[in-house]
Protein backbone atom coordinates (compact mmCIF):
# COMPACT_ATOMS: atom_id res chain seq x y z
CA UNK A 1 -68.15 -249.19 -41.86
CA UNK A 2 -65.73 -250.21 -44.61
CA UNK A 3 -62.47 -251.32 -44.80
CA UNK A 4 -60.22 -248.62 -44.05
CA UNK A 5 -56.70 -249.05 -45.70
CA UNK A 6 -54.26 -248.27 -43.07
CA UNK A 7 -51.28 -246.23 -44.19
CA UNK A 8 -48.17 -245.37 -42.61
CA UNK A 9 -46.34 -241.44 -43.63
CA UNK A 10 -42.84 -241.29 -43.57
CA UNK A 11 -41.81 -238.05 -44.59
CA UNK A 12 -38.51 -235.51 -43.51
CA UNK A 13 -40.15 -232.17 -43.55
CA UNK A 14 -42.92 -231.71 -41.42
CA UNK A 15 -45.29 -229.24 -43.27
CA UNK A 16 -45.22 -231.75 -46.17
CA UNK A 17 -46.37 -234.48 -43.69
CA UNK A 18 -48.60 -232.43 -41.96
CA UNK A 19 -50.39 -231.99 -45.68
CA UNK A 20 -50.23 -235.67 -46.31
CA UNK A 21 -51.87 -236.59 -42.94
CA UNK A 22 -54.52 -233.85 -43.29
CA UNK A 23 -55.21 -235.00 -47.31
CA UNK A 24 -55.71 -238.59 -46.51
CA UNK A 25 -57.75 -238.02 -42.91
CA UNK A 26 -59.83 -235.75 -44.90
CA UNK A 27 -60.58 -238.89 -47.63
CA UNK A 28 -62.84 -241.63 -47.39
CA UNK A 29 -61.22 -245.43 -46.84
CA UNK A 30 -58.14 -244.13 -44.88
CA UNK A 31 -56.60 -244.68 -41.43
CA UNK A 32 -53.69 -243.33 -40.66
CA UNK A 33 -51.52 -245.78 -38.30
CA UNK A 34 -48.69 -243.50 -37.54
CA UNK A 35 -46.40 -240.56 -39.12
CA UNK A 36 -42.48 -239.87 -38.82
CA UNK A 37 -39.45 -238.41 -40.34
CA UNK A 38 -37.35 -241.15 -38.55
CA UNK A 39 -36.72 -244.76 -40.56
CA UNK A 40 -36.18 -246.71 -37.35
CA UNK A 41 -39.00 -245.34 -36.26
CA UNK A 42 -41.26 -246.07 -39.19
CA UNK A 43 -39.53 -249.76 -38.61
CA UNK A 44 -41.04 -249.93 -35.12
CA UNK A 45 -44.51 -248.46 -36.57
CA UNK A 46 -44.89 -250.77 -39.12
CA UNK A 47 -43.66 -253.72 -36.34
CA UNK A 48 -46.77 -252.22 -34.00
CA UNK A 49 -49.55 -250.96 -36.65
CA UNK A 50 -49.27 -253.26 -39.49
CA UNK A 51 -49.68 -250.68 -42.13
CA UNK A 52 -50.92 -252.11 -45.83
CA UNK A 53 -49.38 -249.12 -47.53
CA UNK A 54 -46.04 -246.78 -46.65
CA UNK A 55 -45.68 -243.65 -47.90
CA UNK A 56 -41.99 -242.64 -48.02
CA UNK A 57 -40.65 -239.68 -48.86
CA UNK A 58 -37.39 -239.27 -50.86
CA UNK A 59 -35.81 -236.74 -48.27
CA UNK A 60 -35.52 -238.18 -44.66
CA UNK A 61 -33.67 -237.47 -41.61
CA UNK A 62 -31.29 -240.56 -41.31
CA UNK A 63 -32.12 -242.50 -44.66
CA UNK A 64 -32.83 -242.09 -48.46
CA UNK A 65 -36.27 -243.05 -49.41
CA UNK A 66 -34.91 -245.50 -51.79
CA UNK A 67 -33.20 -247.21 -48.72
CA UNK A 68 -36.24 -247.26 -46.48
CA UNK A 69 -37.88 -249.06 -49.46
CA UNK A 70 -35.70 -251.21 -50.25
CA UNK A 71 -35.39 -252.23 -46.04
CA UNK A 72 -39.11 -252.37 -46.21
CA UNK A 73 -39.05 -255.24 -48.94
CA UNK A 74 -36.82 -257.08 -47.25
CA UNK A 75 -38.34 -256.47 -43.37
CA UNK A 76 -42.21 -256.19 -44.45
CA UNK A 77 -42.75 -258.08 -47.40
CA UNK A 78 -46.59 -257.49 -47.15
CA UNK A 79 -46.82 -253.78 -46.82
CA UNK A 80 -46.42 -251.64 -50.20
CA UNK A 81 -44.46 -248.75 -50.54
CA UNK A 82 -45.02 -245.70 -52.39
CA UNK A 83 -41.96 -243.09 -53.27
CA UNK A 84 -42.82 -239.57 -52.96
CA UNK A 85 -40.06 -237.43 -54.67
CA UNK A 86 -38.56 -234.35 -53.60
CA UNK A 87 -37.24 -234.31 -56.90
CA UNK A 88 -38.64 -236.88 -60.20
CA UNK A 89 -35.75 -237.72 -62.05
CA UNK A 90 -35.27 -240.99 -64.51
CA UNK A 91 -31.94 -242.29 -62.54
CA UNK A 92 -34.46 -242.14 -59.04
CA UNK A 93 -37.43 -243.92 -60.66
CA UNK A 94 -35.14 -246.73 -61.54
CA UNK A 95 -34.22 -247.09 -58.02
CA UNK A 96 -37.85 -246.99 -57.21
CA UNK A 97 -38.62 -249.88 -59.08
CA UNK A 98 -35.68 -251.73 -58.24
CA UNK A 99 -36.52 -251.55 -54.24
CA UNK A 100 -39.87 -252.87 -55.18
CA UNK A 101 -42.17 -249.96 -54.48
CA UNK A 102 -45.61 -249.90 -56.16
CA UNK A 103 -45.60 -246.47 -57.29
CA UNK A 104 -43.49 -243.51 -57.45
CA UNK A 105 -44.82 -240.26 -57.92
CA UNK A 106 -43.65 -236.28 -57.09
CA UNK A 107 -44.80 -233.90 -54.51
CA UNK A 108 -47.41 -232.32 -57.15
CA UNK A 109 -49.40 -235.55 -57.33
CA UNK A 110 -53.26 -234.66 -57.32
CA UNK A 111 -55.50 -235.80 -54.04
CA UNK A 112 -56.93 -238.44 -55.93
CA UNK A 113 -53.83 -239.76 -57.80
CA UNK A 114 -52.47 -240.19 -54.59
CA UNK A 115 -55.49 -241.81 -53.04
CA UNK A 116 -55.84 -244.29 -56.35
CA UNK A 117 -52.34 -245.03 -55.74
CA UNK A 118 -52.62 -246.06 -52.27
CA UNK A 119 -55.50 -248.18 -53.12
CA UNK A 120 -54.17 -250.10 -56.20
CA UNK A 121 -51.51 -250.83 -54.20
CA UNK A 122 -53.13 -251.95 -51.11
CA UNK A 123 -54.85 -254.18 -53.48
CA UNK A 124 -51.44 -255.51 -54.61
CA UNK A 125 -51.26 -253.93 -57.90
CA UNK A 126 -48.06 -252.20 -59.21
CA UNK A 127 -48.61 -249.14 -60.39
CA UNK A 128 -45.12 -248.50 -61.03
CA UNK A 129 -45.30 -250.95 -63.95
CA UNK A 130 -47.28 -248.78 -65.40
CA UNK A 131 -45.44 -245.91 -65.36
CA UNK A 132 -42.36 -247.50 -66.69
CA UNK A 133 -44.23 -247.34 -70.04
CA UNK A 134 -44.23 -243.41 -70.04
CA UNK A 135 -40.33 -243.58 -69.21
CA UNK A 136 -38.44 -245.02 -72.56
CA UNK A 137 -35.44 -243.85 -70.78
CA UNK A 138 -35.99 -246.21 -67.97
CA UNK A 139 -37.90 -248.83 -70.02
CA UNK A 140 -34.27 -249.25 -71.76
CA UNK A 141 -32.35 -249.43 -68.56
CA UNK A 142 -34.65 -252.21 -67.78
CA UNK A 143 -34.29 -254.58 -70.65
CA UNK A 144 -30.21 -253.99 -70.73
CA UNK A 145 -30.31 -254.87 -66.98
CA UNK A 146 -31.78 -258.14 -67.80
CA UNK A 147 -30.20 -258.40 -71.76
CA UNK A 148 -27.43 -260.88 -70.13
CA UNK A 149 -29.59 -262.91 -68.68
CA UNK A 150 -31.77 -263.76 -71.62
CA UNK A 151 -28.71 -264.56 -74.10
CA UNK A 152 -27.27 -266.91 -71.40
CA UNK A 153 -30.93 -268.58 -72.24
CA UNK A 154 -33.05 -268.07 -69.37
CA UNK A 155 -36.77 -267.17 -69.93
CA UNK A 156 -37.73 -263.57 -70.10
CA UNK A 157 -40.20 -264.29 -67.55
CA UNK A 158 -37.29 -265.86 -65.04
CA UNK A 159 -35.24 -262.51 -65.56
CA UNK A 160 -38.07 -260.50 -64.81
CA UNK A 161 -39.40 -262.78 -61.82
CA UNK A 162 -40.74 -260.40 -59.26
CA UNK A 163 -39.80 -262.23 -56.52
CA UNK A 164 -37.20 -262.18 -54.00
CA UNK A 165 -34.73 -265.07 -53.49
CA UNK A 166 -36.46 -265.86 -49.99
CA UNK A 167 -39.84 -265.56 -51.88
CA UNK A 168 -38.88 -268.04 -54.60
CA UNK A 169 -36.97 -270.61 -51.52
CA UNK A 170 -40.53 -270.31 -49.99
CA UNK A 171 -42.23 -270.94 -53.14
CA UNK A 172 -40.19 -274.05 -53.93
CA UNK A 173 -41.10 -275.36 -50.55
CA UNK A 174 -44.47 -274.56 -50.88
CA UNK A 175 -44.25 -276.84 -54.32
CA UNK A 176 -43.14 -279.88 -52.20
CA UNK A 177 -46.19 -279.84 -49.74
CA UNK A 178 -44.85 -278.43 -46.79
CA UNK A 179 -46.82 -275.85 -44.34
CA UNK A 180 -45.36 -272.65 -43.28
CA UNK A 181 -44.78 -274.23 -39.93
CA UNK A 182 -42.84 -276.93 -41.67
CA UNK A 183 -40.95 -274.42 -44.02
CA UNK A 184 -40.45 -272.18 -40.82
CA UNK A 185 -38.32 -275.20 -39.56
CA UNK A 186 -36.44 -275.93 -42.74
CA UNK A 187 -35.05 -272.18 -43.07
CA UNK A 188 -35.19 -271.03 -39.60
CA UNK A 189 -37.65 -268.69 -39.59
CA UNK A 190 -41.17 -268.34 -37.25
CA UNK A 191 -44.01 -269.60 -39.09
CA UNK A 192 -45.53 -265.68 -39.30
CA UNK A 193 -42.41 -264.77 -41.21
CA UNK A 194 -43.13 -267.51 -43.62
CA UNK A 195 -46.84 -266.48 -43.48
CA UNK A 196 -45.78 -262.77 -44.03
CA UNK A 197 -43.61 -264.05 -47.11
CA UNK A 198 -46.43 -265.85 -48.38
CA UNK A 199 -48.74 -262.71 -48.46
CA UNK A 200 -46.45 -261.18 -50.31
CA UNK A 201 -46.06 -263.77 -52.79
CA UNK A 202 -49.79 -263.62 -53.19
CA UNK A 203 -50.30 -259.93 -53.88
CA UNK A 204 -47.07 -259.85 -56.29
CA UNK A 205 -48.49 -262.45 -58.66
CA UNK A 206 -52.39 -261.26 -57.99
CA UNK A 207 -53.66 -264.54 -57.36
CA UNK A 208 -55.71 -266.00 -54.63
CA UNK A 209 -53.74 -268.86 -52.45
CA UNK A 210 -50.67 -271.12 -52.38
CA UNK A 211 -51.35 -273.52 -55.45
CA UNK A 212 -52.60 -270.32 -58.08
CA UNK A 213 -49.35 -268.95 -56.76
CA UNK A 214 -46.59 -272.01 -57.68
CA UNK A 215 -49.12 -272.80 -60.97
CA UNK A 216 -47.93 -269.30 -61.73
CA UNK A 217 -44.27 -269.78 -60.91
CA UNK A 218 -44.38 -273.48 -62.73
CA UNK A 219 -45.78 -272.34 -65.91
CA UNK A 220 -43.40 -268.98 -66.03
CA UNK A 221 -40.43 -270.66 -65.56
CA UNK A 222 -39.37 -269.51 -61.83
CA UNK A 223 -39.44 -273.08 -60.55
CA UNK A 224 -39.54 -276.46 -61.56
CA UNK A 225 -40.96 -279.93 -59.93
CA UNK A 226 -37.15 -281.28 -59.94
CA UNK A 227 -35.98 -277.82 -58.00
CA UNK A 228 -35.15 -279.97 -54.52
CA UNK A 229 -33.47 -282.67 -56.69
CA UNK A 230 -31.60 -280.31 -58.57
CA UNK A 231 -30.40 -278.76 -55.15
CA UNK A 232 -29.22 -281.39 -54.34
CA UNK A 233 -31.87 -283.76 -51.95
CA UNK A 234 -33.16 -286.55 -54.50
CA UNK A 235 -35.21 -287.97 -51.44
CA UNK A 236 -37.71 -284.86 -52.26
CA UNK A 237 -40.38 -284.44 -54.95
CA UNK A 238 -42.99 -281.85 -55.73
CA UNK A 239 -46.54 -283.23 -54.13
CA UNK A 240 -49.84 -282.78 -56.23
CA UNK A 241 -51.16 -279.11 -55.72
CA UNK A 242 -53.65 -280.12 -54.05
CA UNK A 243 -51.45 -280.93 -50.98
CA UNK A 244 -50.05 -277.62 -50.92
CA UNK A 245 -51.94 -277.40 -47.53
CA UNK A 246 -53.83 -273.63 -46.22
CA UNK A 247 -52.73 -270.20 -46.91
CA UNK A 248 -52.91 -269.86 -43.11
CA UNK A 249 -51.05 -272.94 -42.00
């Protein structure tokens, strides 16, 4: 049997849910893990089924869908999140992208949009990115957002790191050599939120382990081999990349 991408529905009105349960069943390369209207209880889903992909809708009982997405990057880094809107509108996409979802579509997406979607972004792909090039509205929003930045003279590609700031700490300690067991100690974290982190990292830069990822992050400006001196420990410097130890340390 192949891989079935398992997806978690979070969704305020029930027929609408109902039709997304029955849409994606009905598909090949689907499992769904668990359905609610309730974001604490999608938190405890996602704790117990380890979705890949979250479908949130934009109208729930006790949060927005822009809130439950933006929770969800900072809780579970590794699954994706897809905004289904009640209502499309410019000021919501912008939202979308800023919480770090990988798509955001209406209620009258097609089947197989949907189902593209959800696999592109199991995948780690951003479809959102995408879509931002059909939205010059948006699009402009974006590059104002980040105008400051780039006349105080950092990179372009440091303004528009993709990262989170936990993401980029791990990253940096990743540069220096150092497990996740090792960087679980340093920030006080379990080693399975640093591996957790590290998946993450992974699918947002669509590479393959720990040294493609800080190559990446070296060569677009989002770190530097001097980070830890510049922070302040001179006793620390980056190790060869080939000491970057497993992706499942």
């Amino acid at each position: 049997m192949d891989h079935l991408i398992r997806v978690l529905v979070v969704e305020g009105e029930a027929f609408f849910r109902r039709g997304l349960i029955g849409s994606l069943e009905g598909a090949d390369g689907f499992s769904i893990v668990g359905a609610t209207s309730d974001a604490e209880e999608a938190y405890r889903l996602t704790d117990n089924e380890s979705p890949a992909v979250a479908l949130l809708g934009t109208t729930l009982m006790d949060a927005s869908g822009i809130q439950l997405a933006t929770e969800f990057r900072r809780r579970f880094p590794a699954v994706a999140t897809i905004l289904l809107s009640h209502n499309e509108h410019d000021d919501e996409f912008f939202a979308a992208l800023r919480a770090g979802a990988a798509a955001y579509c209406g209620r009258n997406v097609d089947e197989l949009s949907l189902q593209e979607f959800i696999r592109r972004a199991a995948s780690g792909e951003y479809v959102i990115n995408e879509q931002l090039l059909s939205k010059p509205y948006v699009a402009a929003r974006v590059l104002d957002q980040f105008r400051t930045p780039m006349d105080q003279g950092q990179p372009l590609n440091a303004a528009l790191m993709p990262l989170t700031d936990r993401e980029l700490q791990i990253l940096r300690e990743i540069s220096t050599g150092h497990t996740n067991a090792q960087i679980g100690d340093e920030l006080g974290i379990s080693s399975q939120t640093v591996k957790n982190h590290v998946t993450s990292i992974l699918r947002k830069l669509a590479v393959n382990d720990r040294t493609q990822a800080v190559v990446t992050a070296l060569k677009r400006g989002w770190i530097t081999l001097d980070d830890d001196v510049e922070a302040g420990d001179p006793g620390l410097t980056s190790k060869p990349t080939s000491r970057l130890g497993s992706d499942l340390d």
